[in-house]
C-alpha atoms as a PDB file:
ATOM      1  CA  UNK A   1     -19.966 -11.686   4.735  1.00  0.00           C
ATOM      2  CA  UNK A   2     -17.402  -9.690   6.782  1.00  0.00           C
ATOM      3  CA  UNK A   3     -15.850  -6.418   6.568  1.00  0.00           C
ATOM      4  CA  UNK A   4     -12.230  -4.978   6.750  1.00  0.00           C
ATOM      5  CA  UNK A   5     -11.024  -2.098   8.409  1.00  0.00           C
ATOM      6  CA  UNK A   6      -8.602  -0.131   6.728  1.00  0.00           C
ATOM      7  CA  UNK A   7      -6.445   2.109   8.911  1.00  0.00           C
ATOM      8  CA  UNK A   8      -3.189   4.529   7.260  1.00  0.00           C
ATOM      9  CA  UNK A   9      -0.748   5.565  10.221  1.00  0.00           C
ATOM     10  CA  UNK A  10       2.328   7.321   9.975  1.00  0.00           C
ATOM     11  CA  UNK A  11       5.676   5.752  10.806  1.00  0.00           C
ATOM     12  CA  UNK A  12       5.336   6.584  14.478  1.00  0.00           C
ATOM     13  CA  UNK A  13       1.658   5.487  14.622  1.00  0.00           C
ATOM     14  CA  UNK A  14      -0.395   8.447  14.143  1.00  0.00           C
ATOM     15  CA  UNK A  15      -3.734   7.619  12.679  1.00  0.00           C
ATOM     16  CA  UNK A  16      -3.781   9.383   9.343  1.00  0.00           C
ATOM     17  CA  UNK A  17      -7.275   7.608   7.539  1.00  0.00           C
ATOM     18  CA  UNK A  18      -9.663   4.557   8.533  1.00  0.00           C
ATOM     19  CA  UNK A  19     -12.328   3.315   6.454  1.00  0.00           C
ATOM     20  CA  UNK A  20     -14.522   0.278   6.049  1.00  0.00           C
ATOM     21  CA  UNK A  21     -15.421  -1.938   3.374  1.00  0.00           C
ATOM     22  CA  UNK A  22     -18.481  -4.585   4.155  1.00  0.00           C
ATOM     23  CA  UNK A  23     -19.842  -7.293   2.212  1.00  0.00           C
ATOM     24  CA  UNK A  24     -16.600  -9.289   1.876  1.00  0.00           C
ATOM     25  CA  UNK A  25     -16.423 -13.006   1.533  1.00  0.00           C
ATOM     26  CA  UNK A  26     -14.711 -14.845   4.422  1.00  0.00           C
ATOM     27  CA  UNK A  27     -11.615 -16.228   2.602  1.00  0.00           C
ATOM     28  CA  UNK A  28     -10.098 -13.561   0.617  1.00  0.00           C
ATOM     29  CA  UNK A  29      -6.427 -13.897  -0.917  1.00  0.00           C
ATOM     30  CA  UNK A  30      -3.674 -10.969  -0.067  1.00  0.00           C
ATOM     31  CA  UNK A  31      -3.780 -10.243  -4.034  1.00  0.00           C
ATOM     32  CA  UNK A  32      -7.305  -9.880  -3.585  1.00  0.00           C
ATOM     33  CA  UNK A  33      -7.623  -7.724  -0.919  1.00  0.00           C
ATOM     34  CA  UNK A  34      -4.879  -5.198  -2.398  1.00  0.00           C
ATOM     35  CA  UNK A  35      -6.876  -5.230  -5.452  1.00  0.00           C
ATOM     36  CA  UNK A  36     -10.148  -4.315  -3.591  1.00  0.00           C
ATOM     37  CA  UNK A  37      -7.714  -1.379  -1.634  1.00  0.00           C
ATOM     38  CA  UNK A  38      -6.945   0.235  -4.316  1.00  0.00           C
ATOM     39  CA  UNK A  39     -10.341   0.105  -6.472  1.00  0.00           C
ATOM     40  CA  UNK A  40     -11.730   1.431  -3.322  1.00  0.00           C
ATOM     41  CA  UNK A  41      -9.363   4.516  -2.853  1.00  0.00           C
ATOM     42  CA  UNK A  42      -9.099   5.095  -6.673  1.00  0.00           C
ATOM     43  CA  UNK A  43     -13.333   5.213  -6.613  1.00  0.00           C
ATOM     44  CA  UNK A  44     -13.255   7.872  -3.383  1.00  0.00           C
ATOM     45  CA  UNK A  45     -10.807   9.644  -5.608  1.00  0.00           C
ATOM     46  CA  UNK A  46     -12.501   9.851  -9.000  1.00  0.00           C
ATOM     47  CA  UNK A  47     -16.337  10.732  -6.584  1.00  0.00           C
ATOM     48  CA  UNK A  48     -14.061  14.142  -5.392  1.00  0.00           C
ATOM     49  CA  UNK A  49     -11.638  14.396  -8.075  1.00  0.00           C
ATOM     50  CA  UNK A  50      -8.541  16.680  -6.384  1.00  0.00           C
ATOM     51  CA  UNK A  51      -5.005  17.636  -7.228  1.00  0.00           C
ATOM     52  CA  UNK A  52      -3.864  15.705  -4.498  1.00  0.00           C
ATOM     53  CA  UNK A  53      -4.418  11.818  -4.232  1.00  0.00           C
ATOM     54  CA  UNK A  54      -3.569   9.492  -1.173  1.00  0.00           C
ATOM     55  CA  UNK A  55      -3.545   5.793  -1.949  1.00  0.00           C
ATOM     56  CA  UNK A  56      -1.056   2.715  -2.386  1.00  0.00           C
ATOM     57  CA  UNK A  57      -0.276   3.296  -6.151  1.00  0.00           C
ATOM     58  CA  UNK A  58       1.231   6.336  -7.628  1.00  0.00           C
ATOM     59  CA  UNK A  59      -1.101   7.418 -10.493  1.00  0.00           C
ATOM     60  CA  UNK A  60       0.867   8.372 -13.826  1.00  0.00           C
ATOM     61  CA  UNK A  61       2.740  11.998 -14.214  1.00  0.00           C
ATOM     62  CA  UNK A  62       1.729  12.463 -10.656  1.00  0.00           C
ATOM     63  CA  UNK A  63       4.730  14.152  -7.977  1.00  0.00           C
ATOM     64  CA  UNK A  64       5.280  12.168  -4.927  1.00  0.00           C
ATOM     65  CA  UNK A  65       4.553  14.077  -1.511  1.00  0.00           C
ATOM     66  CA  UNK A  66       4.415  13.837   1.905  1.00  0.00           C
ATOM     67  CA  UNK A  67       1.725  10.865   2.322  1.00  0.00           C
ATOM     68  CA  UNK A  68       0.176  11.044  -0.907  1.00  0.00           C
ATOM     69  CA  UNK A  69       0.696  11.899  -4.314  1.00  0.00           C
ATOM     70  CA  UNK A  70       0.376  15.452  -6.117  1.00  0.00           C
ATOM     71  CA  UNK A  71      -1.500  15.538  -9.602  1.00  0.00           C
ATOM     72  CA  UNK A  72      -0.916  18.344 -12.337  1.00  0.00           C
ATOM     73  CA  UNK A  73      -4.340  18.820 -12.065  1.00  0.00           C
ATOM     74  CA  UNK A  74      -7.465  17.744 -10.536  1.00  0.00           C
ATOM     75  CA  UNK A  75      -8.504  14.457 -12.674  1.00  0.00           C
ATOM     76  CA  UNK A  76      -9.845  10.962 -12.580  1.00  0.00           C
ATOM     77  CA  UNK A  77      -8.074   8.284 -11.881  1.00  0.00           C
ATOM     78  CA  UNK A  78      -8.216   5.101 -14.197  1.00  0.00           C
END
């Protein structure tokens, strides 16, 4: 099993988030691992539910923002 750092940086390299995920087989496809991405951020989400989410996808009725996305109101994410 092996684990996968994720790291967000802005465009001129500033370190915005890093997190790990462990437990991970050792051949994963690139569909795969976007899949487990965004389960993972969509699961930190919904454990803090916020008006503000930061992740890959842009969640329904949600504004775009500076590095993340704004909800209406604080909700989970499906």
């Amino acid at each position: 099993m092996d684990t996968v750092t994720f790291q967000d940086q802005t465009a001129t390299g500033k370190p915005l988030t890093e997190w790990e995920v462990a437990g991970l087989p050792e051949r994963m496809t690139v569909r795969e691992l976007i899949r487990l991405r965004v389960r993972e951020e969509v699961g930190r989400h919904n454990a803090r539910p916020s008006a503000r989410f930061n992740g890959l996808v842009r969640p329904d009725d949600a504004e775009t923002e500076l590095n993340g996305y704004r909800l209406r109101e604080p909700r989970r994410i499906d």
